[in-house]
N, C-alpha and C. Protein backbone atom coordinates (compact mmCIF):
# COMPACT_ATOMS: atom_id res chain seq x y z
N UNK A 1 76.98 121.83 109.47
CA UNK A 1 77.17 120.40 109.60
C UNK A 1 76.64 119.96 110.97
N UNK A 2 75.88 118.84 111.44
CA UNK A 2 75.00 118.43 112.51
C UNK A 2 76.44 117.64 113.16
N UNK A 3 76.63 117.97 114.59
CA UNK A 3 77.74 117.72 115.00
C UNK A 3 77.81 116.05 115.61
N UNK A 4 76.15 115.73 115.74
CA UNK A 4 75.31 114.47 116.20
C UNK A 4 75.69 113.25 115.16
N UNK A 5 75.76 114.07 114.07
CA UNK A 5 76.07 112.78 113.28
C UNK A 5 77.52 112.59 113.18
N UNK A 6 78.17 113.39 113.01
CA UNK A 6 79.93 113.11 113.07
C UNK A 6 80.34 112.00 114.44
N UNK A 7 79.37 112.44 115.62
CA UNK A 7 79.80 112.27 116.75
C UNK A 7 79.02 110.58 116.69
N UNK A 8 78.12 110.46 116.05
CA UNK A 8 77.74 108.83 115.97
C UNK A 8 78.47 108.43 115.30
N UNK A 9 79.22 108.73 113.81
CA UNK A 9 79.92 107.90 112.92
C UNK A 9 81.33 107.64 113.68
N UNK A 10 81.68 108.69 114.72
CA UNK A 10 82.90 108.66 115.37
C UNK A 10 82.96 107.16 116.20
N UNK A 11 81.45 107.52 116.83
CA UNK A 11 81.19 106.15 117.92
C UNK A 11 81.39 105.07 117.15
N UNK A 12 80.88 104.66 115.54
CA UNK A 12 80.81 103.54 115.31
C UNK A 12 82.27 103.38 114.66
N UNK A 13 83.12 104.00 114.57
CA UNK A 13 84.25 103.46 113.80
C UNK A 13 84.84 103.51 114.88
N UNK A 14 84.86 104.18 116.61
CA UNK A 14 85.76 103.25 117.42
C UNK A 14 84.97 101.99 117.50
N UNK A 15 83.55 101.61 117.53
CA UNK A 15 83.58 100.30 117.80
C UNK A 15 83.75 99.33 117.01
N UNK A 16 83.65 99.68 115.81
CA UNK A 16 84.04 98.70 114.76
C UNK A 16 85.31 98.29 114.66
N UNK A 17 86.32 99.31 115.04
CA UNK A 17 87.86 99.66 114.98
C UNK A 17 88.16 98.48 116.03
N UNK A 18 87.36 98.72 117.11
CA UNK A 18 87.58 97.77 118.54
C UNK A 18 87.25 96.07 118.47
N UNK A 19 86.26 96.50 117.72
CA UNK A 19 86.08 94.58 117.31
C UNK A 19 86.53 94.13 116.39
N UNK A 20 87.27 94.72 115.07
CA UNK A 20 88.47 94.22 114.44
C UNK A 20 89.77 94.14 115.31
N UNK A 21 90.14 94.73 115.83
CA UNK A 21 90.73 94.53 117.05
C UNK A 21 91.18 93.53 117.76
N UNK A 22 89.97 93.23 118.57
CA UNK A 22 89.65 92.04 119.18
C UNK A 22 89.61 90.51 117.95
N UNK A 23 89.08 91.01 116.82
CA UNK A 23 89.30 89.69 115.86
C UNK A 23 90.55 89.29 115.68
N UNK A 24 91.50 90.32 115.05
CA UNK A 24 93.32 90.76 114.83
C UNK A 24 93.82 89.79 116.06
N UNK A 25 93.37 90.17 117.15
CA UNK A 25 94.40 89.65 118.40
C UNK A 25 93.60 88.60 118.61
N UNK A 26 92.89 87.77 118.40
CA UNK A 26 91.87 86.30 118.70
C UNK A 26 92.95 85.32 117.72
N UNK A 27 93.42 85.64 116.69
CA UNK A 27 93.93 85.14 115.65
C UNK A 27 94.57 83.66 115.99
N UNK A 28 95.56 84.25 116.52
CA UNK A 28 96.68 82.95 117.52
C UNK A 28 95.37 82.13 118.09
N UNK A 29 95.20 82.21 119.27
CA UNK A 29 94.54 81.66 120.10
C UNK A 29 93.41 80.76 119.26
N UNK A 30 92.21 81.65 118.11
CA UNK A 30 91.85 80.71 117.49
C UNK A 30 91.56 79.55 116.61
N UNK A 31 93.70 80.10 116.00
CA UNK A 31 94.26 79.00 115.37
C UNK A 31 94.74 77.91 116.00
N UNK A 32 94.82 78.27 117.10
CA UNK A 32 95.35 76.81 117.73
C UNK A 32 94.37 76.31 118.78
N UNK A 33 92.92 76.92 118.85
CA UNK A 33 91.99 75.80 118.93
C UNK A 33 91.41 75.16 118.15
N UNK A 34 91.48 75.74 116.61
CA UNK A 34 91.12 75.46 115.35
C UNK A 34 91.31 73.95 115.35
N UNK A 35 92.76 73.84 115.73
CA UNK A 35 93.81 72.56 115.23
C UNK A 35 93.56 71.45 116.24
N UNK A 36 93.25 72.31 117.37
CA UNK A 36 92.54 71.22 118.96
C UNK A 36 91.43 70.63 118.07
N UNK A 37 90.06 71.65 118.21
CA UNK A 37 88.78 70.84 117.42
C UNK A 37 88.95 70.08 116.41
N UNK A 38 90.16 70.20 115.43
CA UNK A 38 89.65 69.84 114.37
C UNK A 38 90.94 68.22 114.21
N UNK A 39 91.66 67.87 114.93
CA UNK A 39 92.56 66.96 115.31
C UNK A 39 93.67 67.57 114.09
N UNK A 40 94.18 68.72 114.30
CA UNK A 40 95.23 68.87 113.10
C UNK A 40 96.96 68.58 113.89
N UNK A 41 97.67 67.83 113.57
CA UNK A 41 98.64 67.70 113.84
C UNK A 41 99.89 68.58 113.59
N UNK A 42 100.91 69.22 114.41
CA UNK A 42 101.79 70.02 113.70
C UNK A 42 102.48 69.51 112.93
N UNK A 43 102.72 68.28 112.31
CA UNK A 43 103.05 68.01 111.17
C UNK A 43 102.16 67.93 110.10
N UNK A 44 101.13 68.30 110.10
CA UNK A 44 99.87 67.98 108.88
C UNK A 44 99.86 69.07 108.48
N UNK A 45 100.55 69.43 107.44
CA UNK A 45 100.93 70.63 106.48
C UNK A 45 99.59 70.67 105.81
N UNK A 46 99.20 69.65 105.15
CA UNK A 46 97.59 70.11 104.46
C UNK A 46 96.31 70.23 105.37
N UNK A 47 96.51 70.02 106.39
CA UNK A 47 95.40 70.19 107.23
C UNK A 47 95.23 71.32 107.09
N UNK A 48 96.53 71.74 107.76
CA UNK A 48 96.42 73.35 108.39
C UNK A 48 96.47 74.55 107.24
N UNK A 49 96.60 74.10 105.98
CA UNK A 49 96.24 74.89 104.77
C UNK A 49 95.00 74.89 104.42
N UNK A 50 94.17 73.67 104.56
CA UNK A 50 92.81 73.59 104.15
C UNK A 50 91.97 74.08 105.28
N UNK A 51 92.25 74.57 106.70
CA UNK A 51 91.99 75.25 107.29
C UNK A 51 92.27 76.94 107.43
N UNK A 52 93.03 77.30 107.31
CA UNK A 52 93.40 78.36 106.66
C UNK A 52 92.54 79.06 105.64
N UNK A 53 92.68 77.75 104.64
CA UNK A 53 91.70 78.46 103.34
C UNK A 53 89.95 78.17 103.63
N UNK A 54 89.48 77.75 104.31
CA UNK A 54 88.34 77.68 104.89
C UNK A 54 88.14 79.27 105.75
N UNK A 55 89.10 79.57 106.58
CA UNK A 55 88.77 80.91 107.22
C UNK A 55 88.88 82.00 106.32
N UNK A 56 89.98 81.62 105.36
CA UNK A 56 89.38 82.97 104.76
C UNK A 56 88.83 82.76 103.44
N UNK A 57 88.26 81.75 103.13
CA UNK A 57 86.99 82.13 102.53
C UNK A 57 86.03 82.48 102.74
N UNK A 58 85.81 81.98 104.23
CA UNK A 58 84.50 82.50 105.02
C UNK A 58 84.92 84.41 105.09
N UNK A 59 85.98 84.89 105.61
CA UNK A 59 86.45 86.22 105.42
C UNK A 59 86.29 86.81 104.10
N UNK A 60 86.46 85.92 103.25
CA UNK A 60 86.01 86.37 102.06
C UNK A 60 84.55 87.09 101.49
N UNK A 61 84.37 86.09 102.17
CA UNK A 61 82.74 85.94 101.56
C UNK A 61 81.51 87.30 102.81
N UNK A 62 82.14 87.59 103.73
CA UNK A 62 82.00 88.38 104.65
C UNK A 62 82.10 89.80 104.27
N UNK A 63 83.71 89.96 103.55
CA UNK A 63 83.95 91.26 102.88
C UNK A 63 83.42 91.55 101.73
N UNK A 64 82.71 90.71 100.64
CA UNK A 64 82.01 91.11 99.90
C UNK A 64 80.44 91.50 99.95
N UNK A 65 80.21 90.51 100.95
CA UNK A 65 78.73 90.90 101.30
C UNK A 65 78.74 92.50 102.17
N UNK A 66 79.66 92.60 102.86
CA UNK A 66 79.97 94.17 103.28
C UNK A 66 80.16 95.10 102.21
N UNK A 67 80.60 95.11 101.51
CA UNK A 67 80.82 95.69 100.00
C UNK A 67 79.24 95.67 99.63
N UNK A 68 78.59 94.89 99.29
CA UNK A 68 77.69 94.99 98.29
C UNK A 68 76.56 95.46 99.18
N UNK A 69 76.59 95.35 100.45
CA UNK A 69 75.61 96.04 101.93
C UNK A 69 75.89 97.38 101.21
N UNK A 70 77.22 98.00 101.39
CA UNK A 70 77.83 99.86 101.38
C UNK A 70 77.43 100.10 99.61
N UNK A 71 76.93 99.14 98.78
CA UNK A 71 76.70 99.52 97.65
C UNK A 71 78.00 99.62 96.70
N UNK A 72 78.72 99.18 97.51
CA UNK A 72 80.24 99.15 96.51
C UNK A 72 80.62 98.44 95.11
N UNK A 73 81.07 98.97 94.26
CA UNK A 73 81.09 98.28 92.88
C UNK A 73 82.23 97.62 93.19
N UNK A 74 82.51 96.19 93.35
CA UNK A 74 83.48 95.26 93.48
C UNK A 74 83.93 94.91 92.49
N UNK A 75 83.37 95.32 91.16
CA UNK A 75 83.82 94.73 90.07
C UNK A 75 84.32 95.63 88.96
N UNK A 76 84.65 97.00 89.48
CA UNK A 76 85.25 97.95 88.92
C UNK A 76 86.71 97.82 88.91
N UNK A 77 87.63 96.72 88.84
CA UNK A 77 88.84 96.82 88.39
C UNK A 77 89.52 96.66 86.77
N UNK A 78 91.04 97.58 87.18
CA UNK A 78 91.72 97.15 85.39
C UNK A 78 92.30 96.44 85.71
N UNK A 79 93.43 96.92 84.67
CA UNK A 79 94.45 95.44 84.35
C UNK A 79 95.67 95.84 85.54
N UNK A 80 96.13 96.57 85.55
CA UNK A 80 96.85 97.34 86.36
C UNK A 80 96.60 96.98 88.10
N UNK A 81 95.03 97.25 88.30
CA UNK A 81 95.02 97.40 89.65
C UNK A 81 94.44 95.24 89.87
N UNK A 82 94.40 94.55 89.06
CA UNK A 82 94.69 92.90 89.11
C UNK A 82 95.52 92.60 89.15
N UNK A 83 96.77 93.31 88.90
CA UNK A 83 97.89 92.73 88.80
C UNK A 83 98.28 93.08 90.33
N UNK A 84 97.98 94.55 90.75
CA UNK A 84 98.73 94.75 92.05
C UNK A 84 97.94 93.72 93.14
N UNK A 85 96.44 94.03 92.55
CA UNK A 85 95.94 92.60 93.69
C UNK A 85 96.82 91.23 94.10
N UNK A 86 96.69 90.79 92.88
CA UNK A 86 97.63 89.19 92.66
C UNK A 86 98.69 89.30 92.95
N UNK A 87 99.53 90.17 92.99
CA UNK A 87 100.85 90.20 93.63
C UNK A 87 100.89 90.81 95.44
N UNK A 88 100.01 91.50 95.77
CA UNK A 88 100.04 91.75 97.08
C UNK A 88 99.11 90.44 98.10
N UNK A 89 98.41 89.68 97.15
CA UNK A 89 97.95 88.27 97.78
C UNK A 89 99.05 87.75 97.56
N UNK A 90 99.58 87.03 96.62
CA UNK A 90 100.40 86.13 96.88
C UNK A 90 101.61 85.91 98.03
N UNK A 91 101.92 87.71 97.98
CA UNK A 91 103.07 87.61 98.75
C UNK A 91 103.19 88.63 100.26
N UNK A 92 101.61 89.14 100.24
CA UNK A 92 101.50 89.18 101.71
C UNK A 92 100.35 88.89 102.30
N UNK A 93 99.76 87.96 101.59
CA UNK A 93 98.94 86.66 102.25
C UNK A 93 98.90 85.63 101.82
N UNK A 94 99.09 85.26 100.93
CA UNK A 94 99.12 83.50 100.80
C UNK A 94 100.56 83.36 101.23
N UNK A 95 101.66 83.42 100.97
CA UNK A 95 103.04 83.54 101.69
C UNK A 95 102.96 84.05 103.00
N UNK A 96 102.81 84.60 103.64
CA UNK A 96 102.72 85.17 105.03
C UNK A 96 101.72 84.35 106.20
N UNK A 97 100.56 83.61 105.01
CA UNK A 97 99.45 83.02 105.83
C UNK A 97 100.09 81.54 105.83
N UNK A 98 100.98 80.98 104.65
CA UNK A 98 101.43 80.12 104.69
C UNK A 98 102.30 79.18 105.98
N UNK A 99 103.02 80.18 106.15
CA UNK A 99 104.51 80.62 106.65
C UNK A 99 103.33 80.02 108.17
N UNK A 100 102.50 81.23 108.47
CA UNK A 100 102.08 81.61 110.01
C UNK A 100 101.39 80.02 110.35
N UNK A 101 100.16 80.02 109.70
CA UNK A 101 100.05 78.25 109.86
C UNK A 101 100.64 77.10 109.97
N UNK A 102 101.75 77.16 109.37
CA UNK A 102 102.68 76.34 109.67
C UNK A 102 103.03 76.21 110.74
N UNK A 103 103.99 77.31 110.82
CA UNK A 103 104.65 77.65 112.05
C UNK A 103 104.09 77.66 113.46
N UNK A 104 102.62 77.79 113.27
CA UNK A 104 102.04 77.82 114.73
C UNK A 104 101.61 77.08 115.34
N UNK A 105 102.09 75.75 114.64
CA UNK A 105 101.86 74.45 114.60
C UNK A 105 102.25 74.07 115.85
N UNK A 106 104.17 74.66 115.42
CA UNK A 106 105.01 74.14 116.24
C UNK A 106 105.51 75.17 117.70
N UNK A 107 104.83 75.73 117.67
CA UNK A 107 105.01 77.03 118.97
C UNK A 107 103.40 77.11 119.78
N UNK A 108 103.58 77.49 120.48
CA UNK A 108 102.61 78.47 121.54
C UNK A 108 102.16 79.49 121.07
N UNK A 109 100.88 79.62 121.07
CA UNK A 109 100.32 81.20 120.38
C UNK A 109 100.37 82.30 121.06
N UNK A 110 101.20 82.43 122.61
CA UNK A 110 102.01 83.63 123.20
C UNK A 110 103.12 83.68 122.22
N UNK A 111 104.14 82.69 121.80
CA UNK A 111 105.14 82.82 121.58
C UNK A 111 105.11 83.38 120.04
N UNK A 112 104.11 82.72 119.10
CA UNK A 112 103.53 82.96 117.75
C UNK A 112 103.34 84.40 117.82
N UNK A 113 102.33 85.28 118.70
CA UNK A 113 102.18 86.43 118.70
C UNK A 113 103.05 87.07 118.86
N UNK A 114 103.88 86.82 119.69
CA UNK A 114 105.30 87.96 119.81
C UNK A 114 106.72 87.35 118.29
N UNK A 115 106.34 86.33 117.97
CA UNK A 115 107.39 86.22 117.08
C UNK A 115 106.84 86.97 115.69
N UNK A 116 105.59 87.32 115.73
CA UNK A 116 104.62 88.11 114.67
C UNK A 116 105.13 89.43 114.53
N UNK A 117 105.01 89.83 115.80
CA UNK A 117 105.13 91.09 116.22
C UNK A 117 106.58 91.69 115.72
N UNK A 118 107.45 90.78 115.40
CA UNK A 118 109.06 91.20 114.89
C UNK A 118 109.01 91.71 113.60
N UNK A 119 107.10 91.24 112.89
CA UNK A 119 107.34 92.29 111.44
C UNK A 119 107.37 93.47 111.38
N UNK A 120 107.04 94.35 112.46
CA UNK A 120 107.41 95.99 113.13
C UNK A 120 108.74 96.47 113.19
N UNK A 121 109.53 95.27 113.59
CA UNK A 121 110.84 95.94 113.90
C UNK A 121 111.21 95.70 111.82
N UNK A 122 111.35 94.86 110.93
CA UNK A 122 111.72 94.75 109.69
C UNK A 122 111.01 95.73 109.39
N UNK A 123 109.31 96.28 109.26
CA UNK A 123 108.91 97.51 108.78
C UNK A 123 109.60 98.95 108.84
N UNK A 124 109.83 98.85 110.07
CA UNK A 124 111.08 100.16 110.68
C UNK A 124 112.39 100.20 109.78
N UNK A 125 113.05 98.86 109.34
CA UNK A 125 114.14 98.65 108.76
C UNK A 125 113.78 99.21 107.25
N UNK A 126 112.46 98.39 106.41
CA UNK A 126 113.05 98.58 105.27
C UNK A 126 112.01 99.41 104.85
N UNK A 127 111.36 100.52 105.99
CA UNK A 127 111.11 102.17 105.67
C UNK A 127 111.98 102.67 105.05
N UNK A 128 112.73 102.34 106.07
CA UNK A 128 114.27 103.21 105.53
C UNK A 128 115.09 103.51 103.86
N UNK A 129 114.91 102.10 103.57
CA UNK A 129 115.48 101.96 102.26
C UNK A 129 114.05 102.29 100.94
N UNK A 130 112.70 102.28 101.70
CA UNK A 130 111.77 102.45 100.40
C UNK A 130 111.02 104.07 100.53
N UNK A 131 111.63 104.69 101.86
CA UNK A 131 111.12 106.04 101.55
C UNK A 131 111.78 107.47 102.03
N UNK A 132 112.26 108.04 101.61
CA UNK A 132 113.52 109.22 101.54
C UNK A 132 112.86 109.97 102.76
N UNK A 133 112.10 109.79 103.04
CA UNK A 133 111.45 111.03 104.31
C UNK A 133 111.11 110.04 105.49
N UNK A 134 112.32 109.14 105.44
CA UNK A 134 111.63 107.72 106.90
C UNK A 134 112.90 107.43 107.03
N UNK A 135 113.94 107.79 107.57
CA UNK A 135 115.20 107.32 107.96
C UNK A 135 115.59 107.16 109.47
N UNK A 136 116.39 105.96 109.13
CA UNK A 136 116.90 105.18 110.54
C UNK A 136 117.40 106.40 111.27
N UNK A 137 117.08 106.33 112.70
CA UNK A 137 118.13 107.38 113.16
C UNK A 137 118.30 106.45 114.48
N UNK A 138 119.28 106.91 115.74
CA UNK A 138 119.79 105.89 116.74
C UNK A 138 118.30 105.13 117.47
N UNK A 139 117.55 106.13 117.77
CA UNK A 139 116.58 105.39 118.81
C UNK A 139 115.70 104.98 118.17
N UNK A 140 115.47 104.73 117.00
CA UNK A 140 114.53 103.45 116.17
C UNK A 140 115.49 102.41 115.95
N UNK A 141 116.80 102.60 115.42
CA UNK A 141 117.95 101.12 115.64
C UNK A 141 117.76 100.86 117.12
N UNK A 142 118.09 101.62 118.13
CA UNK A 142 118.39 101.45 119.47
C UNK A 142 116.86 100.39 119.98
N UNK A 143 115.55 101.09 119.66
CA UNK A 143 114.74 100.33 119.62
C UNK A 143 114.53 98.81 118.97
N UNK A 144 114.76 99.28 117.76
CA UNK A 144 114.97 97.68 117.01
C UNK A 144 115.54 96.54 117.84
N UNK A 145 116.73 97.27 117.54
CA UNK A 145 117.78 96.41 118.57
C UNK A 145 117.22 95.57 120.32
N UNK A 146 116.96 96.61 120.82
CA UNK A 146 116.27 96.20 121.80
C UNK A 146 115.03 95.22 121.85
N UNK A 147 113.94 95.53 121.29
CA UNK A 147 112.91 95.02 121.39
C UNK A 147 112.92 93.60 120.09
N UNK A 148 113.92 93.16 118.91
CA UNK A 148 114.38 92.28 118.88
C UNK A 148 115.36 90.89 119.70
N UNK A 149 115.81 92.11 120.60
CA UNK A 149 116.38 90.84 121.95
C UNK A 149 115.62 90.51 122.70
N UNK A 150 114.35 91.12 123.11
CA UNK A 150 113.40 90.88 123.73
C UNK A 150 113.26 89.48 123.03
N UNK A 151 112.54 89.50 121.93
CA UNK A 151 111.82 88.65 121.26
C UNK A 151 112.75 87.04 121.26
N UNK A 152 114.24 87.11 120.85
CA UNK A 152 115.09 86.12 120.98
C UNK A 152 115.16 85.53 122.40
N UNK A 153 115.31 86.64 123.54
CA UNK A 153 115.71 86.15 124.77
C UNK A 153 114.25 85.11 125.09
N UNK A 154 113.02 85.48 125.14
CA UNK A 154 112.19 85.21 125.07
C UNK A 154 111.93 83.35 124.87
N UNK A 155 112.43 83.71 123.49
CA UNK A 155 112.19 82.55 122.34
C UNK A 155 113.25 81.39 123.36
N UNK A 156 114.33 81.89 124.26
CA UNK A 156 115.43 81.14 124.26
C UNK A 156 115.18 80.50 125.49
N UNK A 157 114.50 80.90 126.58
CA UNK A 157 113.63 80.51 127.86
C UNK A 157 112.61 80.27 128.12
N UNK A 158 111.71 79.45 128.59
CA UNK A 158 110.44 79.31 128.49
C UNK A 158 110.66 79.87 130.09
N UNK A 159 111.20 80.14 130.77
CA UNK A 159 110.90 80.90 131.94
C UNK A 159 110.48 81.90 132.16
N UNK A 160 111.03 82.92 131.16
CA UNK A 160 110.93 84.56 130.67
C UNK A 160 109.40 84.78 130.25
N UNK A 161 108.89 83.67 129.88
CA UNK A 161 107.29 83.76 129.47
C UNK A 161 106.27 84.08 131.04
């Protein structure tokens, strides 16, 4: 095996890894210049949905053309794996994307990012209950615990920022 090529594919999936990355954490910040440029009000619930669905259609339309670049058959699904699609959109992105647009309306996108960040501590929680080899023990509660007061104390001072 040519060790040159492992060692380039290595290079390009940290940098690819690194500029998804950098996209992941732009998120906040470019939703709420989104709403600057585009005069969206934090009460304009349809604004900020029809913005929303503008980014990720453009995301959309990005990941398929990447797909069909890698030669990928995009259109190899059953009935089975449509259904898990449609149910893992609905309810951990159109619900989740819902929720976040909204909400970031009315907050600071420091404060948005760290109130994000509390889906880590619930992941930790309901490991617990969906997989027999992932159980709570003190210093992941002890953590929870902790780094959820972080997040409240936080929320409760704008000084602490």
């Amino acid at each position: 095996m040519d060790t040159r090529k492992i060692f380039t594919n290595k290079k390009l999936i940290i940098i690819l890894s690194t500029f998804c990355c950098l996209l992941w954490g732009s998120a906040f910040p470019a939703v709420k210049i989104g709403y600057a440029w585009f005069n969206i009000s934090a009460d304009d619930v349809p604004s900020k949905l029809v913005f929303a669905g503008l980014r990720f259609t453009f995301s959309g339309i990005l990941v398929l053309l990447t797909a069909v670049a890698a030669k990928r058959n995009i259109f190899s699904l059953n009935r089975k794996n449509i259904r898990q699609l449609i149910l893992l959109g609905v309810t951990q992105t159109t619900l989740q994307y819902i929720f976040f647009y909204v909400g970031l309306g009315y907050t600071t996108g420091v404060k948005g990012s760290i109130i994000d960040g509390t889906g880590t501590f619930f992941s930790v929680i309901l490991a617990h209950f969906i997989y027999s080899n992932d159980r709570l023990n003190f210093n992941k509660v002890l953590g929870c615990i902790l780094g959820f007061a972080g997040v409240l104390a936080i929320n409760f001072s704008t000084d602490l920022l």
